[in-house]
N, C-alpha and C. Protein backbone atom coordinates (compact mmCIF):
# COMPACT_ATOMS: atom_id res chain seq x y z
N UNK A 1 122.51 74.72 51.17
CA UNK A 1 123.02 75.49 50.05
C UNK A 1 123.98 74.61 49.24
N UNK A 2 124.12 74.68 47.78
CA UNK A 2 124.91 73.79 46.88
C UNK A 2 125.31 74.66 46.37
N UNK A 3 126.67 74.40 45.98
CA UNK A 3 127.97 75.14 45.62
C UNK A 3 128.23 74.42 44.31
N UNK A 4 127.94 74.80 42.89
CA UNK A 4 127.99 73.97 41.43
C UNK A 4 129.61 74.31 41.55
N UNK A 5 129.84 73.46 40.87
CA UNK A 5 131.28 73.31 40.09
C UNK A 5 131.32 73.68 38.42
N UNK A 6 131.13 74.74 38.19
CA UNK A 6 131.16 75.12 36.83
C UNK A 6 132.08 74.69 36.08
N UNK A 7 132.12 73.71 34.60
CA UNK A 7 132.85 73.53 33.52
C UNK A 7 132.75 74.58 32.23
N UNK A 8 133.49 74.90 31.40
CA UNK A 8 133.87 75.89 30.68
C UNK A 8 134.24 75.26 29.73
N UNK A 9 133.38 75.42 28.21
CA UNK A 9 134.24 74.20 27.37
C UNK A 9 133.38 75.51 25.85
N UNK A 10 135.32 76.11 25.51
CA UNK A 10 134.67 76.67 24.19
C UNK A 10 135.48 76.05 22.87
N UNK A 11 135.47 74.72 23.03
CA UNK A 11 136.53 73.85 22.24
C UNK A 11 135.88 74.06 20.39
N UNK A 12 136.76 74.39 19.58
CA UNK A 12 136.86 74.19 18.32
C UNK A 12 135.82 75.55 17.80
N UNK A 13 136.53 76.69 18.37
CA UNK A 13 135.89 77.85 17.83
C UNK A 13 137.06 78.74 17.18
N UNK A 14 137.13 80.04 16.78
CA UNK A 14 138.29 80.44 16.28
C UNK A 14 138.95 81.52 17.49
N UNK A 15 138.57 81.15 18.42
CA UNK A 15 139.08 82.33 19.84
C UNK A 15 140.52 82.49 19.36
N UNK A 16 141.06 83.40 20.04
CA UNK A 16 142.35 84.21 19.76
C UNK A 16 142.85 84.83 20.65
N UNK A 17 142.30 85.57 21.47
CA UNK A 17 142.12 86.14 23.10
C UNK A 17 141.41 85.68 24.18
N UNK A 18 141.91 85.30 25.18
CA UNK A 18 141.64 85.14 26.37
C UNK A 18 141.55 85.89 27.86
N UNK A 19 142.50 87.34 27.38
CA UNK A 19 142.34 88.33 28.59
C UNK A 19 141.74 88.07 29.70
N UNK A 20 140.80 88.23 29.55
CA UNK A 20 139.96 88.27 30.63
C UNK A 20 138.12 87.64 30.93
N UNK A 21 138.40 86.83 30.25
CA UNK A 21 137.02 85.88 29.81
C UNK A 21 136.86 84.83 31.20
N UNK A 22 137.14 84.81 31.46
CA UNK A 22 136.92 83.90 33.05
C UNK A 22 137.63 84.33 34.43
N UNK A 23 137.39 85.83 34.02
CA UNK A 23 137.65 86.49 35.07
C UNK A 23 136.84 86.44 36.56
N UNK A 24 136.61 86.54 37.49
CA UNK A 24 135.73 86.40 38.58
C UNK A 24 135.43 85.51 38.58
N UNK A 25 134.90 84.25 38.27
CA UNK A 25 134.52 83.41 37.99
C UNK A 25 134.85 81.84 39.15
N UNK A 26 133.75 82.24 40.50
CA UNK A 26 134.72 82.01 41.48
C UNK A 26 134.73 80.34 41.75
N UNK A 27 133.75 79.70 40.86
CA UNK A 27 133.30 78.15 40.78
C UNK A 27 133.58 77.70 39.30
N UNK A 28 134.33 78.03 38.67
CA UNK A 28 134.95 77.70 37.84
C UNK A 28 136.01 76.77 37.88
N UNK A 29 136.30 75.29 37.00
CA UNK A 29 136.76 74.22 37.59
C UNK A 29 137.75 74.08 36.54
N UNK A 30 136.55 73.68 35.53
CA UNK A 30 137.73 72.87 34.23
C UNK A 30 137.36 74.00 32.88
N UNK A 31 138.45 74.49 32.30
CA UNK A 31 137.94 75.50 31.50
C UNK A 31 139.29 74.34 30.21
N UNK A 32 138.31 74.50 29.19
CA UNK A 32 138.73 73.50 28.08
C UNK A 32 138.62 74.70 26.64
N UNK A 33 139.84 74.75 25.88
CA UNK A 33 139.70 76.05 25.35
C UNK A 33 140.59 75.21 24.08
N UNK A 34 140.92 73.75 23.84
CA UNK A 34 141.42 73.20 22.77
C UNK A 34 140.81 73.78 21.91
N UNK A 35 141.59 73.72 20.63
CA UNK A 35 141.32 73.53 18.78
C UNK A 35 141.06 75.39 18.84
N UNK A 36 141.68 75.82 19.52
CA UNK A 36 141.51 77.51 18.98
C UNK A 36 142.62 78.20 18.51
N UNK A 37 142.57 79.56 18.12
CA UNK A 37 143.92 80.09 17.85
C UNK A 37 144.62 81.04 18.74
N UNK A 38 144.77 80.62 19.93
CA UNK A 38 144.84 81.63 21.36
C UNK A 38 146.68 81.44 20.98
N UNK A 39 146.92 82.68 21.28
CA UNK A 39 148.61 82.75 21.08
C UNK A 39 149.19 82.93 22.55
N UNK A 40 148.78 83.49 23.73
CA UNK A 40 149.00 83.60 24.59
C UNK A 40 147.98 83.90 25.46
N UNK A 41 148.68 83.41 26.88
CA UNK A 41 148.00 83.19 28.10
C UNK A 41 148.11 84.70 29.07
N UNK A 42 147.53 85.05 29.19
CA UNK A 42 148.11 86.62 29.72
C UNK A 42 147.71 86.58 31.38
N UNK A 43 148.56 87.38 32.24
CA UNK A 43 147.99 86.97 33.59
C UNK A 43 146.85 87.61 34.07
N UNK A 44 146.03 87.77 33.22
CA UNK A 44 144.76 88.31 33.56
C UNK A 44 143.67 87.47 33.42
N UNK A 45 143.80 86.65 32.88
CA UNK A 45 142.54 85.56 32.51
C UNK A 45 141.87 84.83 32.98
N UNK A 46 142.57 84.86 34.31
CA UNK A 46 142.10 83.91 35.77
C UNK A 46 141.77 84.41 37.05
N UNK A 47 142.24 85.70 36.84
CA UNK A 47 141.98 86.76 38.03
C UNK A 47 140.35 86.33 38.92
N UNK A 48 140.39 86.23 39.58
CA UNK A 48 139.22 85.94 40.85
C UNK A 48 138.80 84.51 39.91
N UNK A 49 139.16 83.65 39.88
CA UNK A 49 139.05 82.09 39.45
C UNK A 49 140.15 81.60 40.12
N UNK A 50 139.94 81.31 41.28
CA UNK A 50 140.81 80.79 42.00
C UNK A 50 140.49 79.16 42.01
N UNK A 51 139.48 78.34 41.24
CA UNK A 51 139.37 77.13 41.49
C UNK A 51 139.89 75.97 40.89
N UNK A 52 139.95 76.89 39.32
CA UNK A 52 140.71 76.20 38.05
C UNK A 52 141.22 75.28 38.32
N UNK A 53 141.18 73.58 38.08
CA UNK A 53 142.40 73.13 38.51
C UNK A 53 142.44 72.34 37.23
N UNK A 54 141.23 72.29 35.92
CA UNK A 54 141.72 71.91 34.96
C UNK A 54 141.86 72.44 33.84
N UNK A 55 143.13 72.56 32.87
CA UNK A 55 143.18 74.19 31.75
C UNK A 55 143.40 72.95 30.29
N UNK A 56 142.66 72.79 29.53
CA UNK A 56 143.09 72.34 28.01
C UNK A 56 143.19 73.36 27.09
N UNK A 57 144.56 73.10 26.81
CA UNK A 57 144.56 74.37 25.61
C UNK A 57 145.22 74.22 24.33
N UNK A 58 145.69 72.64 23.92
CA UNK A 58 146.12 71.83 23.09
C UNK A 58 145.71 72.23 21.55
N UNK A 59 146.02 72.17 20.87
CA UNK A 59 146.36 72.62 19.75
C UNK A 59 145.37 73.95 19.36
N UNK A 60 146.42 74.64 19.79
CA UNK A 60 146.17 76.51 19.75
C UNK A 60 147.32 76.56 19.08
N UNK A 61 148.14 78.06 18.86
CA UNK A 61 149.42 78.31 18.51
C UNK A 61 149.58 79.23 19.77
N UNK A 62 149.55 78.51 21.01
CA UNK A 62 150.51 79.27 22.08
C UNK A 62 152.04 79.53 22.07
N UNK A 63 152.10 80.81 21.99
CA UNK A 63 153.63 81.16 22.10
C UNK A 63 154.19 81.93 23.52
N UNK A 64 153.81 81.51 24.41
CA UNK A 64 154.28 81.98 25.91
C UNK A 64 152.94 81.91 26.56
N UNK A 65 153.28 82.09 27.75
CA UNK A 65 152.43 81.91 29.29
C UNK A 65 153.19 83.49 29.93
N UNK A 66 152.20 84.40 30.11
CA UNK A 66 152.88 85.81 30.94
C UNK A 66 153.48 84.93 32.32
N UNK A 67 154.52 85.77 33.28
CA UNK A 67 154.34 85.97 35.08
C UNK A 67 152.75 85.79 35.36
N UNK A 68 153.30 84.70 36.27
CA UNK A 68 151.86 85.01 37.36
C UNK A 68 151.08 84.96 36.98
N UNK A 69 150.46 84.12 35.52
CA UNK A 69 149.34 83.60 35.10
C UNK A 69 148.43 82.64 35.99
N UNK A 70 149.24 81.78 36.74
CA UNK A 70 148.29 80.58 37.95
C UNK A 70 148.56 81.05 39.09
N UNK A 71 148.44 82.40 39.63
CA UNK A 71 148.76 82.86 41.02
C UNK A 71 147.53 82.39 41.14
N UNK A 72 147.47 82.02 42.97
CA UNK A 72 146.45 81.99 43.68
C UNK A 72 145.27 80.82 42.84
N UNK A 73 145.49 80.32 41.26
CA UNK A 73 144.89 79.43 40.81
C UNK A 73 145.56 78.13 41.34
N UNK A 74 144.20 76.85 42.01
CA UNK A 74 144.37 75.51 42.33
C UNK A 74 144.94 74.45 41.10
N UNK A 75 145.42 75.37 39.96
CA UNK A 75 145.77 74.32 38.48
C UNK A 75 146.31 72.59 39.15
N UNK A 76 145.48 71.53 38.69
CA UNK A 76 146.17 70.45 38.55
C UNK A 76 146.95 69.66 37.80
N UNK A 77 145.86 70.28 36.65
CA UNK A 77 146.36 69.74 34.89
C UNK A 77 146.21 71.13 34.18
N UNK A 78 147.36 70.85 33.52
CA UNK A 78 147.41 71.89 32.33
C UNK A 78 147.70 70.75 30.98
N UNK A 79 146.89 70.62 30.09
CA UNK A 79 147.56 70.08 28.52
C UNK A 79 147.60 71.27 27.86
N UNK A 80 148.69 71.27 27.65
CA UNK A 80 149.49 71.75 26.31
C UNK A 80 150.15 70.85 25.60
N UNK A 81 149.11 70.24 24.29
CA UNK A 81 149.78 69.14 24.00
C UNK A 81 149.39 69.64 22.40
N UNK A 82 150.51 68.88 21.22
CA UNK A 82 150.23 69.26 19.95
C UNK A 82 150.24 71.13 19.12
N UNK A 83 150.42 71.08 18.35
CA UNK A 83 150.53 72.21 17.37
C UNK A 83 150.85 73.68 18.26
N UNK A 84 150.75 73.81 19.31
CA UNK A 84 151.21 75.07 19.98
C UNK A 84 152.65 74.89 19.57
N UNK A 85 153.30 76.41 20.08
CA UNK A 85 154.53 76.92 19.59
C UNK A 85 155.15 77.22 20.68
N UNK A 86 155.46 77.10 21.80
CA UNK A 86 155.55 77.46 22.80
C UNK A 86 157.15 77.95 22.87
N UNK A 87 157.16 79.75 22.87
CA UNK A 87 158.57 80.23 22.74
C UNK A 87 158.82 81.40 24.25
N UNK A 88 158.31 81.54 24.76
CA UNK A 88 157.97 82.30 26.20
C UNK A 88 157.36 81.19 27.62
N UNK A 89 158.09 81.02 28.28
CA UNK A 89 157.31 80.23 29.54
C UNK A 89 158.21 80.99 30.69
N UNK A 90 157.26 82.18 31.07
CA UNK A 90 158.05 83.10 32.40
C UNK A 90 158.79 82.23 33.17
N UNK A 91 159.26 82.56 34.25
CA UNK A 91 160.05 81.93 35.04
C UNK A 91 158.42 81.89 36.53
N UNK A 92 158.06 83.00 36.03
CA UNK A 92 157.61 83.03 37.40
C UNK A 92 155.48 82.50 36.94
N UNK A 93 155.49 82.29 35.90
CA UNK A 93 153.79 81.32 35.35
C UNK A 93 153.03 81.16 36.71
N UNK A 94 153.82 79.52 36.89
CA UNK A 94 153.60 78.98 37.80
C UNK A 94 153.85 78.83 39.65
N UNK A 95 153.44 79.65 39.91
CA UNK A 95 153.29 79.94 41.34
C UNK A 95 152.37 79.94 41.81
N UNK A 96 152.62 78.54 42.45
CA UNK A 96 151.30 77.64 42.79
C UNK A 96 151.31 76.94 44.26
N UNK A 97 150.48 76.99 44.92
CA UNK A 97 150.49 75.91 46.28
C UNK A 97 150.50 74.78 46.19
N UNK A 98 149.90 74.12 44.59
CA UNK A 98 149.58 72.80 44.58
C UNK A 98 150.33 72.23 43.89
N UNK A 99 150.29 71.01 43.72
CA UNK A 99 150.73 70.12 42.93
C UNK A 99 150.15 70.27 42.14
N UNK A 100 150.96 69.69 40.61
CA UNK A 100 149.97 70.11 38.91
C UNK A 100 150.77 69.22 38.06
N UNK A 101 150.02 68.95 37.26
CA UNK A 101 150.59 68.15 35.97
C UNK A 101 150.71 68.66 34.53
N UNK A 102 152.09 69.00 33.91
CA UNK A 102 152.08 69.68 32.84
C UNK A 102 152.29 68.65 31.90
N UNK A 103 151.33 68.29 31.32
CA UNK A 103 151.11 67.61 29.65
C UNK A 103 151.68 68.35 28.41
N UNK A 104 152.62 68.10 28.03
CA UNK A 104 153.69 68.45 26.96
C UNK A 104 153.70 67.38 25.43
């Protein structure tokens, strides 16, 4: 039996919401969501995607990350790099087992 490693790449579309679009999603790896207009990360968007460990989300106009957005997610890399706005970053985002790299 082979176990795919699913990539996720909806780069340079006009997205805006993310709710819940890669929800369940239990082989889900690298989800790449640059050049959109996503304003926030809500902690629902990852729910049963526990594999995530790579998130691009670089020039969006993110203005916060909810609580408990990377629970139980393996995040390694996060870029958040360029034109986001970033005015909300919970205290509690990142609660994580792993080690991760935040690109700023």
């Amino acid at each position: 039996m082979f176990i795919f490693l699913i990539p996720r790449y909806a780069r340079n579309n006009t997205l805006t919401e993310v709710s819940t679009c890669f929800n369940d999603l239990p082989r889900l790896r690298t989800v790449n969501l640059d050049h959109n207009s996503i304003s926030i990360l809500k902690n629902t968007t990852f729910k049963g995607s526990n594999l995530v460990d790579h998130l691009h989300i670089s020039e969006n106009h993110i203005l916060g990350i909810e609580p408990f957005t990377f629970v139980n997610v393996q995040l390694n890399v996060l870029r958040i790099q360029s034109d986001n706005e970033m005015q909300v970053l919970c205290e509690n985002a990142f609660v994580l087992d792993t080690n991760y790299t935040v690109e700023v």
